[in-house]
C-alpha atoms as a PDB file:
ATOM      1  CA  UNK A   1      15.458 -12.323  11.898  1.00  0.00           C
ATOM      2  CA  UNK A   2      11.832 -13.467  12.232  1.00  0.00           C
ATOM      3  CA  UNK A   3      10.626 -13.660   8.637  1.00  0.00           C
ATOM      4  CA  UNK A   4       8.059 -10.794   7.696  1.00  0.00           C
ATOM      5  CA  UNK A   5       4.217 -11.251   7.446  1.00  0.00           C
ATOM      6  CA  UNK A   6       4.470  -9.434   4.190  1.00  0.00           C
ATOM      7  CA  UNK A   7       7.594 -11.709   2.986  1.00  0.00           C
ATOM      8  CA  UNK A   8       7.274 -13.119  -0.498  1.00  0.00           C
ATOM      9  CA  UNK A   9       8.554 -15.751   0.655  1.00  0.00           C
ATOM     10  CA  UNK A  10       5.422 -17.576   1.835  1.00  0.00           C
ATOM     11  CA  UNK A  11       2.866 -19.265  -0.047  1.00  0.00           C
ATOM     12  CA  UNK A  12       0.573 -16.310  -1.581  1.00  0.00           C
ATOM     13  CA  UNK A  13      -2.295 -17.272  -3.630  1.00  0.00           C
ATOM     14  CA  UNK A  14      -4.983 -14.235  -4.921  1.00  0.00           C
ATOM     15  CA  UNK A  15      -8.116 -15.034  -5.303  1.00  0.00           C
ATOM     16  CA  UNK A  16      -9.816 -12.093  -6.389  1.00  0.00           C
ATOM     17  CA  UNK A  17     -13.809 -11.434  -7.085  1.00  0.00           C
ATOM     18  CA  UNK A  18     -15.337 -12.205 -10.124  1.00  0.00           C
ATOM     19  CA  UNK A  19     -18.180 -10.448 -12.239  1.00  0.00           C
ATOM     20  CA  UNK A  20     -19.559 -11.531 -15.190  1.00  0.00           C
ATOM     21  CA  UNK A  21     -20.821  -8.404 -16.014  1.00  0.00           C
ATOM     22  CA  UNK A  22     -19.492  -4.314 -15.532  1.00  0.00           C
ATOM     23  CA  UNK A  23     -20.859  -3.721 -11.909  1.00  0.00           C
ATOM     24  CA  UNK A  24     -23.524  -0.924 -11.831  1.00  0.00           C
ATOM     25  CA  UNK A  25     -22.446   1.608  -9.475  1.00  0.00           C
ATOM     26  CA  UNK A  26     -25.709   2.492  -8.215  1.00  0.00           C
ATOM     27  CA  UNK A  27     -26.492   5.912  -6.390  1.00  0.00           C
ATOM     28  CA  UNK A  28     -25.576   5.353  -2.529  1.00  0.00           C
ATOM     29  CA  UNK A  29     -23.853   8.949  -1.251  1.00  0.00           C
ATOM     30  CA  UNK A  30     -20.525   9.575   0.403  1.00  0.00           C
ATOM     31  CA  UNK A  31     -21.490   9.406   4.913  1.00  0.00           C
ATOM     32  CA  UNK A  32     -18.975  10.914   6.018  1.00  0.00           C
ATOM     33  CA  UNK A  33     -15.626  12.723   5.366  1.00  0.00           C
ATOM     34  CA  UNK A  34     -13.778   9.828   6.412  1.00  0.00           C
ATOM     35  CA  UNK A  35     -15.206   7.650   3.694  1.00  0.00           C
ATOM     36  CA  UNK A  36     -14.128   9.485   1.315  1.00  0.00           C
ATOM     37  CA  UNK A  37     -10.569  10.208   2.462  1.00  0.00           C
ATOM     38  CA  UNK A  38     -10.490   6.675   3.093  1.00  0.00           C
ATOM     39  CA  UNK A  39     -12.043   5.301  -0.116  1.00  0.00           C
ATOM     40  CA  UNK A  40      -9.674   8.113  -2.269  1.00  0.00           C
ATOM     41  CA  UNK A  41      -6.377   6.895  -0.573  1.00  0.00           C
ATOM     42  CA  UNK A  42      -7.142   3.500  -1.274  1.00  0.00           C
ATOM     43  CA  UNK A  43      -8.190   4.212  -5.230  1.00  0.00           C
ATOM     44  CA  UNK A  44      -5.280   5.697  -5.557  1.00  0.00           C
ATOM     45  CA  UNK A  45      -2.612   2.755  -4.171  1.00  0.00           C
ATOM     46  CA  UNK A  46      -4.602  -0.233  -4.732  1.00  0.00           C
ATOM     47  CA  UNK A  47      -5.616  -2.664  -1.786  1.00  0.00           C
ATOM     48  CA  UNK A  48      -5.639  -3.166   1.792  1.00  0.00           C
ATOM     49  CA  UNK A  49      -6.475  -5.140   4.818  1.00  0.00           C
ATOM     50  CA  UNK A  50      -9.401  -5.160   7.373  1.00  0.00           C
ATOM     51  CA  UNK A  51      -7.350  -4.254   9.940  1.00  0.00           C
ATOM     52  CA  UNK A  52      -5.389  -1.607   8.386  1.00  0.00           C
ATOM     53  CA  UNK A  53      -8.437   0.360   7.063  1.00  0.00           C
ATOM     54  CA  UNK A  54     -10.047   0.220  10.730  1.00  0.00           C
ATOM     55  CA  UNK A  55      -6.507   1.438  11.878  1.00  0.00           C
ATOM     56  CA  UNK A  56      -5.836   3.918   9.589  1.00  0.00           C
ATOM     57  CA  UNK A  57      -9.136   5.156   8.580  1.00  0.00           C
ATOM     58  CA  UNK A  58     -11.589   3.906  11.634  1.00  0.00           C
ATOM     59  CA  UNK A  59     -13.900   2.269   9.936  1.00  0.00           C
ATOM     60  CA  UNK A  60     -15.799  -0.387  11.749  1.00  0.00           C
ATOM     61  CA  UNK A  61     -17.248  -3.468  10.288  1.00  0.00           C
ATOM     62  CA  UNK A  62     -20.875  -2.234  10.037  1.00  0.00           C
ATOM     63  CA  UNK A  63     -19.474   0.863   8.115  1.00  0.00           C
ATOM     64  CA  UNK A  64     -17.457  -2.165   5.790  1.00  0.00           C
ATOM     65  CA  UNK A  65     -20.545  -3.932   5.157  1.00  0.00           C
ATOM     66  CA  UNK A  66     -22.326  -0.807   4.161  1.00  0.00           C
ATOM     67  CA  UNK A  67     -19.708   0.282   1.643  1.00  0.00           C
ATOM     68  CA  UNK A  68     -19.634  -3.447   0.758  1.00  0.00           C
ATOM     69  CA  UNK A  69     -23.325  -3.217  -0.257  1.00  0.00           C
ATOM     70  CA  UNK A  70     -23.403  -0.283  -1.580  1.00  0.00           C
ATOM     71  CA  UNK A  71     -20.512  -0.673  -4.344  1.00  0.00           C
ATOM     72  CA  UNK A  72     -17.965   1.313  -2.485  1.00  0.00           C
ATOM     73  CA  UNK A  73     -15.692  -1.444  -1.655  1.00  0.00           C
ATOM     74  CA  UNK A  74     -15.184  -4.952  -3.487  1.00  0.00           C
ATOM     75  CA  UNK A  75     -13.786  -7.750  -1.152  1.00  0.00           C
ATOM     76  CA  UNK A  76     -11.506 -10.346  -2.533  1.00  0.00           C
ATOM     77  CA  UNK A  77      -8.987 -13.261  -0.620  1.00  0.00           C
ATOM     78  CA  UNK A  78      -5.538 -13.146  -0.581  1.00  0.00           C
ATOM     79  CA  UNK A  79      -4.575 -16.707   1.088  1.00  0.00           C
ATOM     80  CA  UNK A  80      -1.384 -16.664   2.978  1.00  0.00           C
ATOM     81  CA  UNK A  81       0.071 -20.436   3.364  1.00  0.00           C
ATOM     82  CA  UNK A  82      -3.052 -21.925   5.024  1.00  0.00           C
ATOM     83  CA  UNK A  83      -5.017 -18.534   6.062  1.00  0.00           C
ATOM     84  CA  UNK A  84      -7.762 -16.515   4.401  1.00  0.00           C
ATOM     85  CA  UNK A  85      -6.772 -12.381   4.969  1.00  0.00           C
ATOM     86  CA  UNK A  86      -9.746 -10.653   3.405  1.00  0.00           C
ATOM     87  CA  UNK A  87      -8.727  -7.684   1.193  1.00  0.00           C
ATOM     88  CA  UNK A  88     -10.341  -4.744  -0.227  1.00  0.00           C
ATOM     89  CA  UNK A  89     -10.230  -2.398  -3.097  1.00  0.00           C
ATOM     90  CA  UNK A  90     -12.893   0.337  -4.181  1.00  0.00           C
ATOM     91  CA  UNK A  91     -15.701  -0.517  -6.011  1.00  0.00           C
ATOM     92  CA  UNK A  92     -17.442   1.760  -8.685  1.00  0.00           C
ATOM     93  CA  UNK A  93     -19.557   3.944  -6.544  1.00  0.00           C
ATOM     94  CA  UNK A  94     -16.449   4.788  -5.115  1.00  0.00           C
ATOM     95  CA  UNK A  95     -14.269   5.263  -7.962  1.00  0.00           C
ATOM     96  CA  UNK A  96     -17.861   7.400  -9.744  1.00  0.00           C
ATOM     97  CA  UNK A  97     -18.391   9.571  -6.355  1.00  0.00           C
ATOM     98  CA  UNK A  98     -13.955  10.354  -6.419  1.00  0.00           C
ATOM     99  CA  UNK A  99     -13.991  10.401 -10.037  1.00  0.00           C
ATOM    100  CA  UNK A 100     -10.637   7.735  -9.777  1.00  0.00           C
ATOM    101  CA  UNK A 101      -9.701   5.457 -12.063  1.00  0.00           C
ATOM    102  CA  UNK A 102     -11.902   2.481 -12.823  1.00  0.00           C
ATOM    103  CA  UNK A 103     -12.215  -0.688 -15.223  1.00  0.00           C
ATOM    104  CA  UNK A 104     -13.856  -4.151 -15.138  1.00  0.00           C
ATOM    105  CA  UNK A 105     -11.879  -6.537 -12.850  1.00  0.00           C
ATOM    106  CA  UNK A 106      -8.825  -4.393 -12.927  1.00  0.00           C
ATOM    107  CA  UNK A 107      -7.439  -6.502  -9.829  1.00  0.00           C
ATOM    108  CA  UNK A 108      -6.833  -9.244 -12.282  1.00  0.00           C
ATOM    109  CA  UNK A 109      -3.225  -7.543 -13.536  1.00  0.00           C
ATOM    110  CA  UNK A 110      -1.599  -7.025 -10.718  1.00  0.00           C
ATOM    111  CA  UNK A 111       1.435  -9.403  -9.544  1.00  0.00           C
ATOM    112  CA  UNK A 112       1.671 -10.699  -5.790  1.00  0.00           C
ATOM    113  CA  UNK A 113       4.580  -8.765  -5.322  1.00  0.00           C
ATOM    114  CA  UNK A 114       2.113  -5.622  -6.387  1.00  0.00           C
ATOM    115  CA  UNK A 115      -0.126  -6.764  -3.923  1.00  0.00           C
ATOM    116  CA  UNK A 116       2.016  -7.039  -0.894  1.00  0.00           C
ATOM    117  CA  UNK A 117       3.525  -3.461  -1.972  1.00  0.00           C
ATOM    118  CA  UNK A 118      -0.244  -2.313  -1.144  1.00  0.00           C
ATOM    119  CA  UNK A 119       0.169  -4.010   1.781  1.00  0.00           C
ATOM    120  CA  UNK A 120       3.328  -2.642   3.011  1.00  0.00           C
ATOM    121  CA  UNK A 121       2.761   0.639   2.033  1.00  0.00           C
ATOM    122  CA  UNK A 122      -0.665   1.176   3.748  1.00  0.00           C
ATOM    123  CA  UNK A 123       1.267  -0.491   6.912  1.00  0.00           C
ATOM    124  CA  UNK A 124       3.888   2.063   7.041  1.00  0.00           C
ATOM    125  CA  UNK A 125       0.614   4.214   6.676  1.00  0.00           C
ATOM    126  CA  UNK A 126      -0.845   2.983   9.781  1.00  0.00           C
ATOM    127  CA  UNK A 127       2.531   3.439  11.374  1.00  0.00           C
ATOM    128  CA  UNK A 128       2.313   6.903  10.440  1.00  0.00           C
ATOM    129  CA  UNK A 129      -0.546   7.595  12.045  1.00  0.00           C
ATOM    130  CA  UNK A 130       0.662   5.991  15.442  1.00  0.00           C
ATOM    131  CA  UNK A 131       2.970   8.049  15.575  1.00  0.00           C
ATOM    132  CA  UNK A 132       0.166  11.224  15.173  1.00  0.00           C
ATOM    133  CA  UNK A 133       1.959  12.132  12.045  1.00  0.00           C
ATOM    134  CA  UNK A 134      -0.359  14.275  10.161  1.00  0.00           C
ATOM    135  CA  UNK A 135      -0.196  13.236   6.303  1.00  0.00           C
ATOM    136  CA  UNK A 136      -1.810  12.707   3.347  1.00  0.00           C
ATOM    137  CA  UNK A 137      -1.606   9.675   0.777  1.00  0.00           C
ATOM    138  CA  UNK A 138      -0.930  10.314  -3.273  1.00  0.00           C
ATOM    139  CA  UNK A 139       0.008   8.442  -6.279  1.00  0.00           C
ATOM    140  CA  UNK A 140       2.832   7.796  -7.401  1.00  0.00           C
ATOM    141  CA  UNK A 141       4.538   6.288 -10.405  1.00  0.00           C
ATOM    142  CA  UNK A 142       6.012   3.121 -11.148  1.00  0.00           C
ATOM    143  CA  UNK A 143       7.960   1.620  -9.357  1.00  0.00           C
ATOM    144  CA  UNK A 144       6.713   3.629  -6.439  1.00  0.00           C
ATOM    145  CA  UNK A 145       3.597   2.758  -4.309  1.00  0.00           C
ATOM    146  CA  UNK A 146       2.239   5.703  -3.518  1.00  0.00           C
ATOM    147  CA  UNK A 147       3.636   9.247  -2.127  1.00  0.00           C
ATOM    148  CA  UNK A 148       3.308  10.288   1.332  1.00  0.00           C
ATOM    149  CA  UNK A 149       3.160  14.111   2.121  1.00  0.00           C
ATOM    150  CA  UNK A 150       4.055  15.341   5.356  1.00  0.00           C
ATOM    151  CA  UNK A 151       3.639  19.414   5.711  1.00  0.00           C
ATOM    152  CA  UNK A 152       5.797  20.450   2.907  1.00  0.00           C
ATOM    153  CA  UNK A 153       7.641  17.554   2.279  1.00  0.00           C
ATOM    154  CA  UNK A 154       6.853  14.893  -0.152  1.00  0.00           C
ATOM    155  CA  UNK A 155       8.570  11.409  -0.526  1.00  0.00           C
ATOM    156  CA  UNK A 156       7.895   8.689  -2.641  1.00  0.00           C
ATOM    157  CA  UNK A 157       7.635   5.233  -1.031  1.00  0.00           C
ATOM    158  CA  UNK A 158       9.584   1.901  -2.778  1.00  0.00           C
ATOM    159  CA  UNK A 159       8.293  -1.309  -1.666  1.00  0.00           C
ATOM    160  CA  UNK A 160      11.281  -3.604  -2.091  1.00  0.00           C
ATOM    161  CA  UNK A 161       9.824  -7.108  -3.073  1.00  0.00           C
ATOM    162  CA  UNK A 162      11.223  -9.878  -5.136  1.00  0.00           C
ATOM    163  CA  UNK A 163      13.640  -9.250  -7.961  1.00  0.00           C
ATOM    164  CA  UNK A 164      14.943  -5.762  -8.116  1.00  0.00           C
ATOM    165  CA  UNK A 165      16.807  -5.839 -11.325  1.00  0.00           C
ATOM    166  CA  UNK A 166      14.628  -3.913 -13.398  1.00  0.00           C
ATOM    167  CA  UNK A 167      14.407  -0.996 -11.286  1.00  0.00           C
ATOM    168  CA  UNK A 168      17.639   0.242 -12.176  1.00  0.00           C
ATOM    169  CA  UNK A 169      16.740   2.688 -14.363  1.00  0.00           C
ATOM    170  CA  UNK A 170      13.250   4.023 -13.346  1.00  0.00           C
ATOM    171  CA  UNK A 171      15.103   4.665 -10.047  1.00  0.00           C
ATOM    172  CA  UNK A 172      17.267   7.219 -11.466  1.00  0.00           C
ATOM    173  CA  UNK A 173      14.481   9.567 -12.081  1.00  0.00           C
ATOM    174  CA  UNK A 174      12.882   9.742  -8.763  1.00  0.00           C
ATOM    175  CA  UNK A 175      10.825  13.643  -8.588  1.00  0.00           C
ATOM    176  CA  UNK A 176      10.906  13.199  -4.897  1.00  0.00           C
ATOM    177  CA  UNK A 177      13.036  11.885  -2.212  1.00  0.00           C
ATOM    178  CA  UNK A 178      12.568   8.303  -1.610  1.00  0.00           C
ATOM    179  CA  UNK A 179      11.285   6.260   1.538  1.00  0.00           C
ATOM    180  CA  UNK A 180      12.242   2.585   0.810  1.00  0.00           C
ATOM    181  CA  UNK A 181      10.830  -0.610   2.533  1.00  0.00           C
ATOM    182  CA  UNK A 182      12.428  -3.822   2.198  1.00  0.00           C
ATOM    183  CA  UNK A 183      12.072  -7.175   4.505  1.00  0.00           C
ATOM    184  CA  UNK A 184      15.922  -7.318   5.126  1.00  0.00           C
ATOM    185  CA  UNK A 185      18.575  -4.944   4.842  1.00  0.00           C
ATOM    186  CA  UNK A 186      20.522  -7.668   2.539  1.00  0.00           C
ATOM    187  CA  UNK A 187      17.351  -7.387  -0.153  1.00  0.00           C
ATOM    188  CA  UNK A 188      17.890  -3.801  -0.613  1.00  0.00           C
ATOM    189  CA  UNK A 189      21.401  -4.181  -1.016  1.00  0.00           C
ATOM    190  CA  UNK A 190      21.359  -4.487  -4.839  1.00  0.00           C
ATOM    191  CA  UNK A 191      19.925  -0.726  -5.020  1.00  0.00           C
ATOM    192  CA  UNK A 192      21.866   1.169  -2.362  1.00  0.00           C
ATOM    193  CA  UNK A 193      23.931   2.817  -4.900  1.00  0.00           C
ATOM    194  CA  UNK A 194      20.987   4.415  -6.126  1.00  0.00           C
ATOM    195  CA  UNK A 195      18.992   4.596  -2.700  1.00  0.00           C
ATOM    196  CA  UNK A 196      22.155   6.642  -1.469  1.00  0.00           C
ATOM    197  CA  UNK A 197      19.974   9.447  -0.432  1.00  0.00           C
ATOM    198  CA  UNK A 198      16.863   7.447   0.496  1.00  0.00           C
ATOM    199  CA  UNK A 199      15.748   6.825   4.070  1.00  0.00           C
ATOM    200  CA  UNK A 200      14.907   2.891   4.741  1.00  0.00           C
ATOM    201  CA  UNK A 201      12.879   1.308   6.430  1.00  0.00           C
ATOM    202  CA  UNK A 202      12.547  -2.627   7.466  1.00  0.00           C
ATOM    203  CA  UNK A 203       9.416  -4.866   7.309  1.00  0.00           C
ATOM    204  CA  UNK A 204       9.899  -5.023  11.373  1.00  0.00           C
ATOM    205  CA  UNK A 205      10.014  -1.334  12.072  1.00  0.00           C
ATOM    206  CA  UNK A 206       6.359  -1.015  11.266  1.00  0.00           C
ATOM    207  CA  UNK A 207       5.378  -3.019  14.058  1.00  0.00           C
ATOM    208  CA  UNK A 208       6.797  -0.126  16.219  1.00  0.00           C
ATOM    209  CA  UNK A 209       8.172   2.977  17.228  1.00  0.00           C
ATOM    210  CA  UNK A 210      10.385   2.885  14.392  1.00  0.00           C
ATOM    211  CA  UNK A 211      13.541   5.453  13.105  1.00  0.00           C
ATOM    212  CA  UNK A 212      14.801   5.584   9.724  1.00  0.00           C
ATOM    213  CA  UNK A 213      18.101   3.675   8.078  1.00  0.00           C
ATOM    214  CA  UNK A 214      20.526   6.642   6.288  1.00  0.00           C
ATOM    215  CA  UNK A 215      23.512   5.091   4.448  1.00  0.00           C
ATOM    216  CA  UNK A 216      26.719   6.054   5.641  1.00  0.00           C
ATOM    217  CA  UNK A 217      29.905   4.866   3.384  1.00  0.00           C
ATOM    218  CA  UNK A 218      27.721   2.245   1.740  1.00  0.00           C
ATOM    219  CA  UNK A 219      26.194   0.736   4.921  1.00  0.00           C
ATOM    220  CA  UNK A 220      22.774   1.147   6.530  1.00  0.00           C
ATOM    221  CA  UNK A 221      22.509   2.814   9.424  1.00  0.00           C
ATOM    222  CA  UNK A 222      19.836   4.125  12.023  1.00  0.00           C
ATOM    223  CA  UNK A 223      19.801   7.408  12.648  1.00  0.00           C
END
């Protein structure tokens, strides 16, 4: 299998932006709904790509540089073996105008394997929306990304990314049915006595029309 752009298994390096000072969030307004479903679903996972917010969201680069400018979006690098993917999170008009949670450089904690689960997650996202799924993005708590709800039902979405051993026990307390993503069906094997009810999902499906993994008798698969 054709390793996955979101693998942890290349060379990642973060480079995030630096301020020496609290940013000022200034008084530019919200333009359109869009922005601030956009800006809100992104607050509340963490960060994303260029292409995935013009995919999921339809944003076009002017409408980036504006929100760039006017403190609604901070741009940082995330540098994938020799390549520079630009990556955004909200900045503090944003997080003022949605009244979401906000500190100084707050980027700065998170783990690479935290970062891809951003990634991942706001890729199934865009998969989603292919599909014309109507949905709407929430958050969720660790060691979930976020929560997807879809009409009335409401799953929470596992980003499978390095070591797995110490979600053992947060993953016994799940409030919603679980959506799992994982690069290879042999990384999620670890959890699939707790992911026994969980549909799954591979790195690979998201490029496509994809259908969901159920376990049957211990294996994974497609139904």
């Amino acid at each position: 299998m054709k390793t996955s752009p979101f693998s942890i298994t290349h060379e990642w390096t973060f480079k995030p932006a630096s301020f020496p000072e609290e940013l000022e969030p200034g008084y530019a307004p919200l333009r359109a709904a869009t922005e601030a479903d956009g800006l809100r679903s992104l607050g509340l996972i963490g960060c994303m790509g260029s292409v995935q917010m013009g995919r999921l969201f339809q944003w076009k680069r002017h409408q980036v540089r504006r929100m760039l400018a006017e403190k609604k979006l901070i741009q940082h690098l995330l540098l994938k073996n020799k390549n520079t993917i630009p990556v955004y999170t909200i900045g503090p008009r944003a997080a003022q105008l949605l009244n979401l949670e906000w500190s100084h450089e707050f980027w700065r904690t998170w783990t690479m394997e935290q970062i891809l689960s951003h990634l991942v997650f706001f890729q199934f996202c865009c998969a989603m929306r292919d599909k014309q799924k109507a949905f709407q993005i929430h958050a969720a708590p660790y060691p979930f990304t976020g929560r997807v709800e879809i009409g009335s039902e409401s799953r929470n979405v596992l980003v499978i990314r390095g070591d797995t051993s110490h979600l053992h026990a947060s993953l016994r307390h799940s409030s919603y049915p679980i959506i799992a993503i994982s690069e290879s069906l042999e990384a999620v094997m670890p959890l699939n006595e707790l992911l026994k009810e969980a549909k799954l999902l591979l790195d690979a499906d998201l490029k496509q029309e994809y259908r969901f993994y159920r376990q049957i008798k211990g294996e994974w698969v497609i139904k």
